[in-house]
Protein backbone atom coordinates (compact mmCIF):
# COMPACT_ATOMS: atom_id res chain seq x y z
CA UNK A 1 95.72 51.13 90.73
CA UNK A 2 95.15 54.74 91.63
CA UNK A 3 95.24 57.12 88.82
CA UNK A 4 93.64 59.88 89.21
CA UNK A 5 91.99 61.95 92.00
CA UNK A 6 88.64 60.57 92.24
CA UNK A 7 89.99 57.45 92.71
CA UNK A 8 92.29 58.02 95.32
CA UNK A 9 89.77 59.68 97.43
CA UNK A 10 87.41 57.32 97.34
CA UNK A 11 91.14 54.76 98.56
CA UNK A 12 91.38 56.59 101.38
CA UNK A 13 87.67 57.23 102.44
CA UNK A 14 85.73 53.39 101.30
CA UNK A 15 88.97 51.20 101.96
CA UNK A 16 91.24 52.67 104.99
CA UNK A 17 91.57 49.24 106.08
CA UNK A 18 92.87 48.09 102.61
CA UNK A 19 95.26 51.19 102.90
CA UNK A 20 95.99 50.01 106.51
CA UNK A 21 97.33 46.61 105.56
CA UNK A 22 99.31 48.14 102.37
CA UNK A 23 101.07 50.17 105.27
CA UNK A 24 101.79 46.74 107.00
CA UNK A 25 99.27 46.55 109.37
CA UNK A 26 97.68 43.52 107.94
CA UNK A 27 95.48 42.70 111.45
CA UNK A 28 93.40 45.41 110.33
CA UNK A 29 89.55 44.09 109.13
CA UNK A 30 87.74 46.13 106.83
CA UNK A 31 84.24 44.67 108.30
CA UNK A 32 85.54 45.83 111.76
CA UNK A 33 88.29 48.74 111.32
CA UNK A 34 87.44 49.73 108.20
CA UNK A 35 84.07 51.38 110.00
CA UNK A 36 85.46 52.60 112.98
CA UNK A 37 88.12 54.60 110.90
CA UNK A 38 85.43 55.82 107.96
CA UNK A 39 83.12 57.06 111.46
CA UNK A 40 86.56 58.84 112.47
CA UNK A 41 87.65 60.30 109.32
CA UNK A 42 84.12 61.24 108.17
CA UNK A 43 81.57 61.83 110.71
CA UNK A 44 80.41 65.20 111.89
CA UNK A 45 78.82 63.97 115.53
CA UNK A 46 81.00 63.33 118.71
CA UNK A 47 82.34 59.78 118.98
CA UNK A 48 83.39 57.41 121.62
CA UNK A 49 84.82 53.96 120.73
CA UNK A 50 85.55 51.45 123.30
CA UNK A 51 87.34 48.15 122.63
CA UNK A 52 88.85 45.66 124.23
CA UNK A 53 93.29 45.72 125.03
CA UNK A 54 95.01 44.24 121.83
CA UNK A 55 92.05 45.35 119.10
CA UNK A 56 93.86 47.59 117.51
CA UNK A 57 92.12 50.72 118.21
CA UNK A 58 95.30 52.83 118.55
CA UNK A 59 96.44 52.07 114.79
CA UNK A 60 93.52 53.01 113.21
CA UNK A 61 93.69 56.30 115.18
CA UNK A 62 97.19 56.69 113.37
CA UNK A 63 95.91 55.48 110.10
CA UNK A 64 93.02 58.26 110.35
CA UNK A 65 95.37 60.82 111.62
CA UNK A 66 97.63 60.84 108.78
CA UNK A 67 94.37 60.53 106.31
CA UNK A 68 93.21 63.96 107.86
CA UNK A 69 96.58 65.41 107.14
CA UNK A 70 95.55 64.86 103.56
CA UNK A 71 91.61 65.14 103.53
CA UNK A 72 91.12 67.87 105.83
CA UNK A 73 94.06 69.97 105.18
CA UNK A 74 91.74 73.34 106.14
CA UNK A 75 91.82 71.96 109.40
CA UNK A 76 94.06 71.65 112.48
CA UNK A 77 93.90 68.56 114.99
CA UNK A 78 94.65 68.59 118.58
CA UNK A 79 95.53 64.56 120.32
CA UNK A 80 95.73 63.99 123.85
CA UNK A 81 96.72 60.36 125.37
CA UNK A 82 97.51 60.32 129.12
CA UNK A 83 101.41 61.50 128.90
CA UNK A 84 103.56 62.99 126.83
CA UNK A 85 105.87 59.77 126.61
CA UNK A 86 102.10 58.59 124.41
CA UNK A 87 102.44 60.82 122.30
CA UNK A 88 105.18 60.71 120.87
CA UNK A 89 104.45 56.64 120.33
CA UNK A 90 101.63 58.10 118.12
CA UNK A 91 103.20 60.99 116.50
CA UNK A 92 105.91 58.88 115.65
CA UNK A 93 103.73 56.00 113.69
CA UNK A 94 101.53 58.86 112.04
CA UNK A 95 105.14 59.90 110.37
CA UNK A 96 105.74 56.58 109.27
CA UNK A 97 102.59 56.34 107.68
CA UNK A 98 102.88 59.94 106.20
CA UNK A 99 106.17 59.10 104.54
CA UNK A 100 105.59 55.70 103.29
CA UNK A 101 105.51 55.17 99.19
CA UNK A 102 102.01 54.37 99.42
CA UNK A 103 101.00 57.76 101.23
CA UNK A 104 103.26 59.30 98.97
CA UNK A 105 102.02 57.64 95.48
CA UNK A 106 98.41 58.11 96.78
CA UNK A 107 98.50 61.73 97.72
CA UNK A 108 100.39 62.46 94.20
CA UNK A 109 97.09 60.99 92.11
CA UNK A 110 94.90 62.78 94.81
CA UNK A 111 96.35 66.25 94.63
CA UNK A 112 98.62 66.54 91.67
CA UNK A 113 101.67 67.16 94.17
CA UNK A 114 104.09 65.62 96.33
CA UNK A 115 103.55 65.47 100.25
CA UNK A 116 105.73 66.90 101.82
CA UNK A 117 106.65 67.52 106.00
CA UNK A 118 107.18 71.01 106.97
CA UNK A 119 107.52 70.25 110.45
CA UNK A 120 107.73 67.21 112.95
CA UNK A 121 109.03 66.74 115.91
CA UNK A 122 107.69 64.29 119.18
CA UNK A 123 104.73 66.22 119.41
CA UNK A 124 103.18 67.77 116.37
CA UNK A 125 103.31 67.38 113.08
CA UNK A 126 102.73 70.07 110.33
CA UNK A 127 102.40 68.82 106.42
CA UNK A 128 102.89 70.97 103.40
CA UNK A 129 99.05 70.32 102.42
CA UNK A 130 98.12 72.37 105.41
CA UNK A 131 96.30 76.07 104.69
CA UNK A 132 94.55 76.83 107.44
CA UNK A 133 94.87 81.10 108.52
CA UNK A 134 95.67 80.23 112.01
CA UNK A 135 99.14 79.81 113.41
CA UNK A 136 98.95 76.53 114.82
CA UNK A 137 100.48 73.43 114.10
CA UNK A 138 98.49 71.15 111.51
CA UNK A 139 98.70 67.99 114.50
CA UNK A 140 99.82 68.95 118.06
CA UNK A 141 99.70 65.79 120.70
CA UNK A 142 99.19 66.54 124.13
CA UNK A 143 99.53 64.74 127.85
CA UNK A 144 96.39 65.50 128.95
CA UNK A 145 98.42 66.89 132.35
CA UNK A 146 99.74 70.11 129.42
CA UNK A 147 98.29 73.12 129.33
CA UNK A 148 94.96 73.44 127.08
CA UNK A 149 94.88 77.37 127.64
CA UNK A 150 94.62 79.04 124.50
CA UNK A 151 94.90 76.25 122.28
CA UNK A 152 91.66 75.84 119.68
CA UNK A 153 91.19 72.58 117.08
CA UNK A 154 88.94 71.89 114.73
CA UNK A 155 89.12 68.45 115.71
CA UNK A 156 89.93 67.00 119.08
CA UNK A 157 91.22 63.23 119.64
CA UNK A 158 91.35 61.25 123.19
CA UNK A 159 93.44 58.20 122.73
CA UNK A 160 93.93 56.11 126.18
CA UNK A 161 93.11 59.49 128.70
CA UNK A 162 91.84 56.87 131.19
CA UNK A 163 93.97 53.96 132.44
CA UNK A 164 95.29 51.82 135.68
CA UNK A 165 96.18 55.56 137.28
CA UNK A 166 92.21 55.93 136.83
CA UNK A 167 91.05 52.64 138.46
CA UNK A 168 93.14 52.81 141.95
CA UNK A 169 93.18 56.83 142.50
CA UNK A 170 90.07 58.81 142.29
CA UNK A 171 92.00 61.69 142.55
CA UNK A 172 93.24 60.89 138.91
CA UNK A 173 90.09 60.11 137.90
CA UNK A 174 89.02 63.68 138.82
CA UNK A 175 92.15 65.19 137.04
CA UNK A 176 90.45 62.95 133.68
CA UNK A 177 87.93 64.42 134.15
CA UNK A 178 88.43 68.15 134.38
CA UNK A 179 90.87 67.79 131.52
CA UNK A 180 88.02 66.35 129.06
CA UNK A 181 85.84 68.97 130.31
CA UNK A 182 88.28 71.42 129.26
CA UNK A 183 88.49 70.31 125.94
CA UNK A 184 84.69 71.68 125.03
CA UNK A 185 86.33 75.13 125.55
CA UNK A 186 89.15 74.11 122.78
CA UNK A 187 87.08 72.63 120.12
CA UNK A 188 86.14 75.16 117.76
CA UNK A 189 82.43 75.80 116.53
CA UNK A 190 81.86 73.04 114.56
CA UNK A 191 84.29 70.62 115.50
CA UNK A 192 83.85 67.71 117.06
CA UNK A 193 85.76 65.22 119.25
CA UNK A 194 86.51 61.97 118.94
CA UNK A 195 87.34 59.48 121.85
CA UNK A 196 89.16 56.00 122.06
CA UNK A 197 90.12 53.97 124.86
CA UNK A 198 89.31 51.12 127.41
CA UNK A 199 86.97 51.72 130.72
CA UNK A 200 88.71 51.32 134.01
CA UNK A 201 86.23 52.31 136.68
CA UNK A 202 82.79 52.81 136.72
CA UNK A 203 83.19 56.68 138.07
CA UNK A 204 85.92 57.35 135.57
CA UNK A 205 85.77 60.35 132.43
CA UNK A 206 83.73 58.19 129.89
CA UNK A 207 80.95 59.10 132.04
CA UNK A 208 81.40 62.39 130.42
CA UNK A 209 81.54 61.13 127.13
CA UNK A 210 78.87 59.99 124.29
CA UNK A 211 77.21 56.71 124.26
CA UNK A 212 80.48 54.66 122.91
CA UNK A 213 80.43 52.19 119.92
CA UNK A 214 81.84 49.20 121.93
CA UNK A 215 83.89 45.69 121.05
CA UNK A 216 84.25 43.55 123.60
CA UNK A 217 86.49 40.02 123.22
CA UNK A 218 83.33 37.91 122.53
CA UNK A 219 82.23 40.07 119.75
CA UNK A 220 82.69 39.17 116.15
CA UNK A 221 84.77 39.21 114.21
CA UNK A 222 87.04 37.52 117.05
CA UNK A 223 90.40 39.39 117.20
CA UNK A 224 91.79 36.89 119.90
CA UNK A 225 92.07 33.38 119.61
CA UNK A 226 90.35 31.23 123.04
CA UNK A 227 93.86 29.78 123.91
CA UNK A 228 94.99 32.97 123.96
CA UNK A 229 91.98 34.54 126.11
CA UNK A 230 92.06 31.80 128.32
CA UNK A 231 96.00 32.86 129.61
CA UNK A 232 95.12 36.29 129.80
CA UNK A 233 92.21 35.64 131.56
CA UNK A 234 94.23 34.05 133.78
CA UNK A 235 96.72 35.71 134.26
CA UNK A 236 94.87 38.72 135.90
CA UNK A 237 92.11 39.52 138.28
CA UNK A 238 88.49 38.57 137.36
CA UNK A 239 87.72 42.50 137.70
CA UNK A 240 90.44 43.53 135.53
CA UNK A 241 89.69 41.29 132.83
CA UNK A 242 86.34 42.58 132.97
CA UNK A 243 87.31 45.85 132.30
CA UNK A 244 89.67 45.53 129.77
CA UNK A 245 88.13 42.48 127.57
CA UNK A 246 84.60 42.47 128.27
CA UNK A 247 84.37 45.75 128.65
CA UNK A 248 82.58 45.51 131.92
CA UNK A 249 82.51 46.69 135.54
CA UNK A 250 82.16 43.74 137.98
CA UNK A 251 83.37 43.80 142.06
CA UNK A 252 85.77 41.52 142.42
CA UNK A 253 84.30 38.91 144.24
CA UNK A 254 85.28 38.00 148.38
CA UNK A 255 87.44 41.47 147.82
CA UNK A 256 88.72 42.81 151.23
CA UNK A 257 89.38 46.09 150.10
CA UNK A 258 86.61 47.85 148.40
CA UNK A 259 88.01 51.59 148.66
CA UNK A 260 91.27 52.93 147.64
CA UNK A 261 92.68 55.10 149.98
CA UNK A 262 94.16 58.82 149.86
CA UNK A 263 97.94 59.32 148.14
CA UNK A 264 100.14 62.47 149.82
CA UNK A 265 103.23 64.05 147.60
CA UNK A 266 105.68 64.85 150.87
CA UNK A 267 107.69 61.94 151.34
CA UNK A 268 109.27 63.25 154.42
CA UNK A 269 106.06 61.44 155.84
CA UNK A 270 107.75 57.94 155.91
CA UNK A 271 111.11 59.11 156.80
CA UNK A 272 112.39 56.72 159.29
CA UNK A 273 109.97 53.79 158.75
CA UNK A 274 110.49 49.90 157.45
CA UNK A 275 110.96 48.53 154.24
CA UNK A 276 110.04 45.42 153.58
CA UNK A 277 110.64 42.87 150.17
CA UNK A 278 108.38 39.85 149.00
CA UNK A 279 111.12 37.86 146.30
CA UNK A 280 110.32 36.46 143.22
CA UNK A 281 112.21 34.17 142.06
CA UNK A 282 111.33 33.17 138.12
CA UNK A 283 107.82 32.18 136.66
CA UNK A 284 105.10 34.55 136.76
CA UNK A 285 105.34 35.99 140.51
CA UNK A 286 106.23 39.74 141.42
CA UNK A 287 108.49 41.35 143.62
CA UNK A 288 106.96 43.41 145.81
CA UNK A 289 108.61 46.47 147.74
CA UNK A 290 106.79 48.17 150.91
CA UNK A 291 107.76 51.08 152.78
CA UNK A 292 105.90 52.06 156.05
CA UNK A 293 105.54 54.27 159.01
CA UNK A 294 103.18 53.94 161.54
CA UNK A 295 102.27 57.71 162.87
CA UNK A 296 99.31 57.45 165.44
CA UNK A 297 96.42 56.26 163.66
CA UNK A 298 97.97 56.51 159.79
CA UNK A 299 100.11 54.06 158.44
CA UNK A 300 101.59 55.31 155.36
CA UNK A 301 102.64 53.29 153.20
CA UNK A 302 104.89 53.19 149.82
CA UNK A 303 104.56 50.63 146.91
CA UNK A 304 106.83 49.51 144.15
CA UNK A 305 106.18 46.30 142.01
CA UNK A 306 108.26 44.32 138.85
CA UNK A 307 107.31 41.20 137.79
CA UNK A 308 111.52 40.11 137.60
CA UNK A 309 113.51 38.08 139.49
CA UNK A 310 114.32 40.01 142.61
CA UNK A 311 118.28 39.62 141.34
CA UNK A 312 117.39 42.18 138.69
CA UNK A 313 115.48 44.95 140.52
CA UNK A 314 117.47 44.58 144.28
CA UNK A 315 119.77 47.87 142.99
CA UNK A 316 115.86 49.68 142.35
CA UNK A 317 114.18 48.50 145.39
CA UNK A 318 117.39 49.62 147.73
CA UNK A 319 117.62 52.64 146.13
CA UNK A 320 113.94 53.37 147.35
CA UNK A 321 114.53 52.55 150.50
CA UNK A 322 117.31 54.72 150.74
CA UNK A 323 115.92 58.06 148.97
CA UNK A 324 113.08 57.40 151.93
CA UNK A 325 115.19 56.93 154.02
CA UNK A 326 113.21 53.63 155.14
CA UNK A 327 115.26 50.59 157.13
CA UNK A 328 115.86 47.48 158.35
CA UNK A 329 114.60 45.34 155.48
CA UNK A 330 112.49 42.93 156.21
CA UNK A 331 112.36 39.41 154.38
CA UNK A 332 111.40 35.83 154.63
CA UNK A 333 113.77 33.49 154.75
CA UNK A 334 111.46 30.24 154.26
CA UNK A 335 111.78 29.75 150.20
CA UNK A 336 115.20 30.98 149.91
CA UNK A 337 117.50 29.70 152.75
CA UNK A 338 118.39 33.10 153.89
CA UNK A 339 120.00 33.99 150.19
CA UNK A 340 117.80 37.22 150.10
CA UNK A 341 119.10 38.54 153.35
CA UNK A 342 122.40 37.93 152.91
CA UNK A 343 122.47 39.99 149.25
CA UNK A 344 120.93 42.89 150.90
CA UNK A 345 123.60 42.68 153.77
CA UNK A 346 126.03 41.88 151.14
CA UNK A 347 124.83 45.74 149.32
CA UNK A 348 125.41 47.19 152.53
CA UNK A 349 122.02 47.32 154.16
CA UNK A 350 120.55 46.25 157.14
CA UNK A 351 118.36 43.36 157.51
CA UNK A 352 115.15 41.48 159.27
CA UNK A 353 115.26 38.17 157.83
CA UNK A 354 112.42 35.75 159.46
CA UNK A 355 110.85 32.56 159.24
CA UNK A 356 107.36 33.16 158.07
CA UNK A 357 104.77 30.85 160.43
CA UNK A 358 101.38 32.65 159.36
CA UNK A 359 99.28 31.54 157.13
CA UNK A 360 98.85 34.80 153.81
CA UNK A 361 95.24 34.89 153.49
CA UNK A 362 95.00 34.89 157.17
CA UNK A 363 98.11 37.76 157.47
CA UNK A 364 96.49 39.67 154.79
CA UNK A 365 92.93 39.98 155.40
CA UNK A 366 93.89 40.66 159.46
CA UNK A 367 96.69 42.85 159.41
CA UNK A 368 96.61 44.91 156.00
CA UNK A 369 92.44 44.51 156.46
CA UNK A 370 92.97 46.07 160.01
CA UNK A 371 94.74 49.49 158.82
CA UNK A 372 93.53 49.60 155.09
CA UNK A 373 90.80 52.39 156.00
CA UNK A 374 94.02 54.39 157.96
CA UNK A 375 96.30 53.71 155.03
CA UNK A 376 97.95 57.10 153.01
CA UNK A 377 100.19 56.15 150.05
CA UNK A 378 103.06 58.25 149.51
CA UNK A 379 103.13 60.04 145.68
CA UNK A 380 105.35 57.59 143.49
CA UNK A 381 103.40 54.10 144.44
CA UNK A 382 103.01 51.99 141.52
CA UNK A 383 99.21 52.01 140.51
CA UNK A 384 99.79 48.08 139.53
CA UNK A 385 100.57 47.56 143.23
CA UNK A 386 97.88 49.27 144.10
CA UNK A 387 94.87 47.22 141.74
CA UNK A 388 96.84 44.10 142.76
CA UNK A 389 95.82 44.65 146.75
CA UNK A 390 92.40 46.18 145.58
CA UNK A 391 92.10 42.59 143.23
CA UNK A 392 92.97 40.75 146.01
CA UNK A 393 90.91 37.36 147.30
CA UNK A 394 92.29 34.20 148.62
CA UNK A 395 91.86 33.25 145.25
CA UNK A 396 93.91 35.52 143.88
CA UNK A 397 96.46 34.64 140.82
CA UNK A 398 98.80 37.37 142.41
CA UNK A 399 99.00 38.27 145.75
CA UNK A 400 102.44 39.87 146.58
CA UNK A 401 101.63 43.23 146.92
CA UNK A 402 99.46 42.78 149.72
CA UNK A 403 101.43 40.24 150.95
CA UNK A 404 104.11 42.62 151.60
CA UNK A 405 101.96 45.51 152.86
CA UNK A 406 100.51 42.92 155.32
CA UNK A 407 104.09 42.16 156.41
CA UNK A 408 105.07 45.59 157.15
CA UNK A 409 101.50 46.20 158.54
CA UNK A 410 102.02 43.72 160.86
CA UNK A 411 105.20 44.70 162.32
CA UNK A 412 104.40 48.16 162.58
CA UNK A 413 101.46 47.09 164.53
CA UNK A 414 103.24 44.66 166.85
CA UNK A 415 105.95 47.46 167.09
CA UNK A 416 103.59 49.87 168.88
């Protein structure tokens, strides 16, 4: 099928998505993926590419990553996702793809010689088809929170830099930012840098970036089936399925809190407060963790959420609340008999069990409403319970993040 050189070339460059289902990856379209990987491999201009969660954008980065190994071996590649823990998910599946017989059988008729790895480890990769004069490694993956300084590339990837972090903290978004910004000083003359990803916010780093090539969930060809976009849609917030399927900013309708408020690293700052947990007990709820302390005017507050039975993340949640140093817990008692509070006196802890009279909506949008433009998160709050009180209406599919905040809110208020 491939004999000679001319041949393979044109494999790799006119068919990547053919070459991406012969790795396995038979989702991949050549009407669809095909052309976002031939603009990757083989365009000269900046390029952003947004598309929707589940389209496969992160395999054809792979797919084109190992490609450039082969077809630009004269040139070195810097990637940056959002933490180092992402990389090494990519750099990992680039390997794969690097040693599979079908690399290997197509880089033989292409070059006359087998490919070889001269060094890989969980963040860079360096192939025996590399000559460039400079020192560096051939592929070197980044969390965009490294250190750029002194690092050059002839090519420059962004693969997921902006995500939930960027929608609830614009503190993060500001970090995105001054990291991408950075990256014109590492690009070498010449080079050019390519950008995938999903929006979050409508302030976040794509701002920065060129007009992107987009694919939303309604565009053809349809990667996801209407059953299957119906749960999701469902499943989540109207403004978060916006963002991550129709690619769109929208404000969450009859939202009570439009801002997000300021985090703080010293955790010293809730020593001695409450702790409070909202149980889940099967199906598709969360449990919900608050810490709180109510100093003056500030209520800071600390967030944890799993979407598990409470039974399998009590040992997590008590832990927190004893590294902050945060008691009694507080906990309803009116879907569970009391079994909650007697587990967490059971582990040792004390307790506030009580019957809850008040009505959510009504707790939520008074209480947590009352001190949201006072609240200060403490450094180590989930971002997901975060978006889930900025998501929140009375509508809401999930509401037991702010539930909980409310709940602490509430008693720190009637405490005072």
């Amino acid at each position: 099928m491939i004999g000679n050189s001319e041949t393979a070339y044109r494999f790799l460059t006119a068919h990547q998505a053919e070459y991406g289902q012969m790795l396995g990856y038979r989702d991949l379209l050549p009407e669809l993926h095909g052309k976002w990987m031939r603009d990757m491999l083989l365009g000269h201009d900046d390029m952003t590419l947004q598309a929707h969660r589940g389209s496969y954008k992160t395999t054809c980065l792979s797919v084109v990553l190992a490609e450039s190994l082969m077809l630009h071996a004269d040139k070195n590649i810097i990637f940056l996702r959002k933490t180092d823990g992402d990389i090494a998910e990519v750099i990992k599946q680039t390997h794969q793809i690097l040693l599979h017989p079908v690399t290997q059988s197509v880089f033989l008729a292409l070059t006359g010689k087998p490919l070889g790895i001269s060094r890989v480890n969980a963040s860079e990769i360096t192939t025996t088809a590399y000559y460039a004069p400079r020192g560096a490694a051939q592929l070197l993956g980044i969390g965009i929170g490294g250190s750029l300084t002194g690092k050059h590339a002839d090519i420059v990837i962004t693969d997921d830099i902006i995500n939930l972090k960027d929608r609830v903290s614009q503190a993060e978004r500001e970090r995105t930012k001054a990291a991408y910004m950075e990256l014109q000083n590492i690009r070498n003359r010449g080079g050019r840098i390519i950008n995938t990803g999903t929006p979050w916010h409508k302030d976040d780093a794509f701002q920065l970036m060129p007009s992107p090539i987009r694919h939303t969930c309604y565009d053809k060809p349809r990667l996801i089936a209407d059953d299957k976009l119906a749960q999701l849609k469902a499943s989540m917030s109207p403004s978060l399925f916006a963002a991550n399927y129709e690619l769109v900013h929208i404000a969450a309708e009859n939202a009570l809190f439009a801002t997000t408020p300021p985090t703080v690293e010293d955790a010293s700052l809730i020593r001695d407060g409450i702790a409070h947990i909202d149980a889940a007990y099967g199906g598709e709820d969360y449990t919900a963790l608050t810490c709180g302390k109510r100093v003056g005017d500030t209520m800071y507050l600390y967030g944890r959420l799993w979407r598990a039975h409470v039974d399998t993340v009590m040992d997590a949640a008590l832990a927190d609340c004893d590294r902050l140093m945060c008691g009694p817990v507080y906990c309803e008692t009116n879907g569970d008999k009391g079994y909650l509070a007697r587990e967490i006196r059971r582990a040792g802890y004390e307790t506030r069990p009580y019957p809850e009279k008040q009505n959510k909506h009504y707790k939520i949008s008074t209480f947590l409403r009352k001190w949201w433009g006072n609240v200060v998160f403490i450094d180590g709050t989930d971002p997901e319970y975060i978006a889930q009180i900025l998501d929140y209406t009375e509508q809401a599919a999930h509401d037991d993040a702010p539930d909980s905040a409310a709940c602490v809110c509430r008693a720190l208020d009637r405490r005072e």
